[in-house]
N, C-alpha and C. Protein backbone atom coordinates (compact mmCIF):
# COMPACT_ATOMS: atom_id res chain seq x y z
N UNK A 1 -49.02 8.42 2.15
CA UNK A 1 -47.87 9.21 2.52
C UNK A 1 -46.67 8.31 2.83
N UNK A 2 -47.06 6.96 3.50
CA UNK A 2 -45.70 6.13 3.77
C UNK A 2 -45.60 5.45 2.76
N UNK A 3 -46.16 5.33 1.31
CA UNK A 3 -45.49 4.89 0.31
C UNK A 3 -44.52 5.84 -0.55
N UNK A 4 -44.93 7.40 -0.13
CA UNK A 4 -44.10 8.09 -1.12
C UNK A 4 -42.52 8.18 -0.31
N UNK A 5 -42.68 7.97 0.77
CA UNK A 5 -41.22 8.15 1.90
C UNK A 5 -40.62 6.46 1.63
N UNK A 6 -41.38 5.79 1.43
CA UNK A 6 -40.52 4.05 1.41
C UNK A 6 -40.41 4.22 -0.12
N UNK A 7 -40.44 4.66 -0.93
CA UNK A 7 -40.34 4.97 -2.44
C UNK A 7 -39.20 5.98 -2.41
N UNK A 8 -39.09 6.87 -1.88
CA UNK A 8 -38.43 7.89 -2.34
C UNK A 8 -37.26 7.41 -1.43
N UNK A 9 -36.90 6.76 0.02
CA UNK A 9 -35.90 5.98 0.16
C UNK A 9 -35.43 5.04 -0.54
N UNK A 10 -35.83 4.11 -0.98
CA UNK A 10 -35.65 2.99 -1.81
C UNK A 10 -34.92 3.67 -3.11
N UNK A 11 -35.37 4.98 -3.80
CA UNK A 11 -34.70 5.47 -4.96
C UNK A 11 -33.31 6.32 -4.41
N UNK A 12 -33.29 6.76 -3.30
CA UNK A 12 -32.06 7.36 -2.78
C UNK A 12 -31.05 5.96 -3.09
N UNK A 13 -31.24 4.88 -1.80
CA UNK A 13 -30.65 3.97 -1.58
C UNK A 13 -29.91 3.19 -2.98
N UNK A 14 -31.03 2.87 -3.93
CA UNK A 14 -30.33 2.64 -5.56
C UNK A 14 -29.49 3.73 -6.31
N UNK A 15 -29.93 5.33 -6.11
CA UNK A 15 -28.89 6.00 -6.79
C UNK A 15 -27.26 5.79 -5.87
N UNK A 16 -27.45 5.86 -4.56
CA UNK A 16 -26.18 5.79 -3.87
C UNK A 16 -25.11 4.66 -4.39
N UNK A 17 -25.62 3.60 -4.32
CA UNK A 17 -25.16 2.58 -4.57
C UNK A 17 -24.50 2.15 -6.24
N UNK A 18 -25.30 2.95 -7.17
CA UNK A 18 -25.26 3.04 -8.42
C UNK A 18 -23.94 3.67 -8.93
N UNK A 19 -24.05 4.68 -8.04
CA UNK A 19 -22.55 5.77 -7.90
C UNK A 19 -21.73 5.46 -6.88
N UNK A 20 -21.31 4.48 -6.21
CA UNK A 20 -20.57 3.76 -5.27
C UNK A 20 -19.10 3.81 -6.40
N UNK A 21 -17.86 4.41 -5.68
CA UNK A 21 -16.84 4.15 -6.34
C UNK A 21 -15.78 3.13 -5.50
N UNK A 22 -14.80 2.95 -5.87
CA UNK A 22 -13.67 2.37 -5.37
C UNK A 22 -12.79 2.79 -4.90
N UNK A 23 -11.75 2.18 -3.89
CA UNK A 23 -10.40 2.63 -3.64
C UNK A 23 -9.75 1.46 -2.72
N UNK A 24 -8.60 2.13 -2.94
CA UNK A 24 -7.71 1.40 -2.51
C UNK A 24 -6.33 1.68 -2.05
N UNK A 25 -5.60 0.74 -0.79
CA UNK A 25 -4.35 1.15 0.13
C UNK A 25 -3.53 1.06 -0.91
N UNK A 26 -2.57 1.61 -1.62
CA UNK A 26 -1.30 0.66 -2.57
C UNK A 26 -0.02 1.16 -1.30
N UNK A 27 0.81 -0.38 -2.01
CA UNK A 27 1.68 0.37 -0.88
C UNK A 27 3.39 -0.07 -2.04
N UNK A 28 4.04 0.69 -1.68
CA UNK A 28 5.84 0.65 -2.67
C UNK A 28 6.75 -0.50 -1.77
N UNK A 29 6.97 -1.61 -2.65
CA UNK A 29 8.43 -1.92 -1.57
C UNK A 29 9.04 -1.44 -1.02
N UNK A 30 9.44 -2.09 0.23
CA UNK A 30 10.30 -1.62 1.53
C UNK A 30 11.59 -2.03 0.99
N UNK A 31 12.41 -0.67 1.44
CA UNK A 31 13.60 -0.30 0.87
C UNK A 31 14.46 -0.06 2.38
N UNK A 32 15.33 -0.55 2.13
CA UNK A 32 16.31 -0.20 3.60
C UNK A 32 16.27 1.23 3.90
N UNK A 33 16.17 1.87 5.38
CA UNK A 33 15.95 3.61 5.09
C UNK A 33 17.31 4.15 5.03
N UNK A 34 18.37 3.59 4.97
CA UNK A 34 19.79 3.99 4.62
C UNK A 34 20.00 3.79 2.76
N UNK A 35 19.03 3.14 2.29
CA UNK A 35 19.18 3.34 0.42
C UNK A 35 18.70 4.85 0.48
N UNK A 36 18.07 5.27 0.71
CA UNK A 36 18.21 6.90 0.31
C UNK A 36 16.38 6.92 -0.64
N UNK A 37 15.97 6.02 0.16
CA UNK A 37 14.82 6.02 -1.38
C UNK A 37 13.76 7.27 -1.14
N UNK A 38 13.51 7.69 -2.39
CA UNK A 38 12.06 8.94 -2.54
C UNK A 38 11.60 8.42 -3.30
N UNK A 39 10.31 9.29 -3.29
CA UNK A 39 8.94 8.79 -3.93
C UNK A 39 9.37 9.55 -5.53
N UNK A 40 8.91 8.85 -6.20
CA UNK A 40 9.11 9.14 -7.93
C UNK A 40 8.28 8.90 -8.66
N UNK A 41 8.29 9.29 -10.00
CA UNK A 41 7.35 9.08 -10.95
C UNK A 41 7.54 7.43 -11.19
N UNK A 42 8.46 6.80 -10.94
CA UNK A 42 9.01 5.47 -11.22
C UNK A 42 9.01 4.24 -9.89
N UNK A 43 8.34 5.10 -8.84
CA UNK A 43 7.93 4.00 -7.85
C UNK A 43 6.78 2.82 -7.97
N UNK A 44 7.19 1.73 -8.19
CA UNK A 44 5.35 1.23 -8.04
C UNK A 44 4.89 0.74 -7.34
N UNK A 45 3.34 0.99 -7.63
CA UNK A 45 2.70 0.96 -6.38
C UNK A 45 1.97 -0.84 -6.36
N UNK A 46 1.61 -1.50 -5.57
CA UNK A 46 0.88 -2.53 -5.10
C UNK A 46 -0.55 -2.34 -4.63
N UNK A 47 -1.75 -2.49 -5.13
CA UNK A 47 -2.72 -2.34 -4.70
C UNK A 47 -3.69 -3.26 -4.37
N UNK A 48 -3.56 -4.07 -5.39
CA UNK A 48 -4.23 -5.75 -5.08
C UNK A 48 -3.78 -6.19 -6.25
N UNK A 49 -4.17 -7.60 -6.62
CA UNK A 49 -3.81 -8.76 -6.80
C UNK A 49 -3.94 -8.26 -8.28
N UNK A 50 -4.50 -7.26 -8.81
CA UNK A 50 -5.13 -7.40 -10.64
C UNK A 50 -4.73 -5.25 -10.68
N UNK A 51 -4.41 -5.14 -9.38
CA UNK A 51 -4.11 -3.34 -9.73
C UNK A 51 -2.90 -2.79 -9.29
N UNK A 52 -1.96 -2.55 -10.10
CA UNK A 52 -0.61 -2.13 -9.59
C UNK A 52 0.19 -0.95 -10.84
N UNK A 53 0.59 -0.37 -10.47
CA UNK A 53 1.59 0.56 -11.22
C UNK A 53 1.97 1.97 -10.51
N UNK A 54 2.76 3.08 -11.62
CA UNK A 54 3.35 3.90 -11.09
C UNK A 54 1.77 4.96 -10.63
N UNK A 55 2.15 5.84 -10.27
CA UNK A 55 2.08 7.51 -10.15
C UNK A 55 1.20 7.58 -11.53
N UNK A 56 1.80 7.67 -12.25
CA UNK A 56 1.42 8.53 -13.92
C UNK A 56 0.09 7.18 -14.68
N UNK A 57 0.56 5.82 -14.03
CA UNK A 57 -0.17 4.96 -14.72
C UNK A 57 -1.57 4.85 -13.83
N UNK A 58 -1.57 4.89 -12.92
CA UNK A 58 -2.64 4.63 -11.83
C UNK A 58 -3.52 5.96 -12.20
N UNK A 59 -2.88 7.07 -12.84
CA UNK A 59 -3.83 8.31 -12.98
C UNK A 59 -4.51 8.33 -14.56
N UNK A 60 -3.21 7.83 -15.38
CA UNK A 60 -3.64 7.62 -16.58
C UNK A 60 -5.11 6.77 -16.68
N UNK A 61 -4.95 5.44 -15.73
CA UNK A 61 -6.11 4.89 -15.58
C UNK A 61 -7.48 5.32 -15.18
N UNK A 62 -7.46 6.75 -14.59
CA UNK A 62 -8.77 7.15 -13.77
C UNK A 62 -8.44 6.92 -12.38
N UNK A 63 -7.61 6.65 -11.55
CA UNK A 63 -7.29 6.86 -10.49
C UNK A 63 -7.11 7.96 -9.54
N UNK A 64 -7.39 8.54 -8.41
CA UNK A 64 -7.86 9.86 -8.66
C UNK A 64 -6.27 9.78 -6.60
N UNK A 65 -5.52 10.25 -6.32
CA UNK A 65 -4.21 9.94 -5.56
C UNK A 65 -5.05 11.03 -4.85
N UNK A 66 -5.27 10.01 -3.54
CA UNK A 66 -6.33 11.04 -1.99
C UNK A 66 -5.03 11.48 -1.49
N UNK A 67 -4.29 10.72 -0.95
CA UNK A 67 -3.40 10.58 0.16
C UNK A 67 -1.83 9.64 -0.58
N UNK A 68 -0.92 10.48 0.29
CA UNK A 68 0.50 9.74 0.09
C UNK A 68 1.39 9.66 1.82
N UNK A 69 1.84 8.81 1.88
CA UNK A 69 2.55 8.66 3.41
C UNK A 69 3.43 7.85 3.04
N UNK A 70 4.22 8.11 3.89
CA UNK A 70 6.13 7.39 4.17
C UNK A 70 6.02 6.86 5.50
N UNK A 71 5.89 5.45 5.08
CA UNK A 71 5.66 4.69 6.32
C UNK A 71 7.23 4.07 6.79
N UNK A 72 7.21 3.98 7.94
CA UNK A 72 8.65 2.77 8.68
C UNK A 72 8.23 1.46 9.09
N UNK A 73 9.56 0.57 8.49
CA UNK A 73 8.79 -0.70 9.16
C UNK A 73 9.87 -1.39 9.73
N UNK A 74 9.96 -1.53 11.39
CA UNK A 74 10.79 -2.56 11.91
C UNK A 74 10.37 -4.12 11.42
N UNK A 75 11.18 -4.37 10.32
CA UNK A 75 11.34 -5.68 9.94
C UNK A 75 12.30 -6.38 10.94
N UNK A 76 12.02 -7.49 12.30
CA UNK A 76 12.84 -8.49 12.44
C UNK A 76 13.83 -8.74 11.29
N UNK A 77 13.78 -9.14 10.39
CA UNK A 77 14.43 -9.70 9.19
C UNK A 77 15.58 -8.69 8.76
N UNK A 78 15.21 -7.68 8.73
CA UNK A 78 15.69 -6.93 8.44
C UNK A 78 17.20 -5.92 9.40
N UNK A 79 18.51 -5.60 8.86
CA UNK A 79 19.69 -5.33 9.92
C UNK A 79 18.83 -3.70 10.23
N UNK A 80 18.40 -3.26 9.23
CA UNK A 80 17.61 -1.80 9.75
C UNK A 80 16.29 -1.54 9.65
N UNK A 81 16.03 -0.59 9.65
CA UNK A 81 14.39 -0.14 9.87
C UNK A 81 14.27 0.05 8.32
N UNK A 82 13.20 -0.53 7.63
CA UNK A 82 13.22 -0.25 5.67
C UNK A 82 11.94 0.90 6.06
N UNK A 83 11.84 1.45 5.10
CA UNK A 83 10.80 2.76 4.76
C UNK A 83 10.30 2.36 3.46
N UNK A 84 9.02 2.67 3.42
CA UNK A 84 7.68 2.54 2.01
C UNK A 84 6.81 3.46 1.79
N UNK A 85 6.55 3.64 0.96
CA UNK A 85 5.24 4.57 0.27
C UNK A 85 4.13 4.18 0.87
N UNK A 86 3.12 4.65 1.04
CA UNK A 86 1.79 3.90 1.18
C UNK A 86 0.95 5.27 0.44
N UNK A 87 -0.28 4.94 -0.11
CA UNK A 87 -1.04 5.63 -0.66
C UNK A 87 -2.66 5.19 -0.59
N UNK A 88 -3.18 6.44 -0.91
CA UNK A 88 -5.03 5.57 -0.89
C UNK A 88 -5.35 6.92 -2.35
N UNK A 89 -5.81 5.47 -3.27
CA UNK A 89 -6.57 5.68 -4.20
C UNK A 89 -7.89 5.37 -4.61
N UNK A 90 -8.84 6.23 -5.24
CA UNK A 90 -10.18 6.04 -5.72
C UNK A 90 -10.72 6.48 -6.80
N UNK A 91 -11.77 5.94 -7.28
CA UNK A 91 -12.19 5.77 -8.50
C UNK A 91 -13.58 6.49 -8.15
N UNK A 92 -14.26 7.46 -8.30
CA UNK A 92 -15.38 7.83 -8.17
C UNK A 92 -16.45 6.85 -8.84
């Protein structure tokens, strides 16, 4: 009986993992929040080092858009507060 339960875990544990998808934060350059900027078909996004593009390309790819947010960021550097996109995408 405790081989069919350490068997039949062990096959859960490999299908889970088998079907494990991806995702990821992308986030849009920070834009001064006095440029006036909105989110567009022509914003792009930053996701890591080898995954980046718009809206239309990130979906074209199989990218599947969970979440979108308009973040603020007090940049020191910066004379005002800039505003950015941020998003979370996944790949089933």
């Amino acid at each position: 009986m405790n081989k069919r339960i350490a068997l039949a875990s062990l096959a859960f544990c490999l299908s889970a993992s088998a079907i494990a998808g991806e995702a990821y934060v992308c986030r849009s350059k920070p834009q001064p929040i006095t440029s006036g900027q909105s989110l567009s078909n022509k914003t792009i996004f930053v996701c890591s080092d080898s995954l980046q593009g718009t809206l239309p390309q990130l979906a074209k790819e199989g990218w599947q858009i969970v979440q979108v947010f308009q973040q603020t960021d007090e940049n020191d550097d910066a004379p005002t507060p800039e505003i950015y996109h941020e998003l979370i995408v996944q790949k089933p």
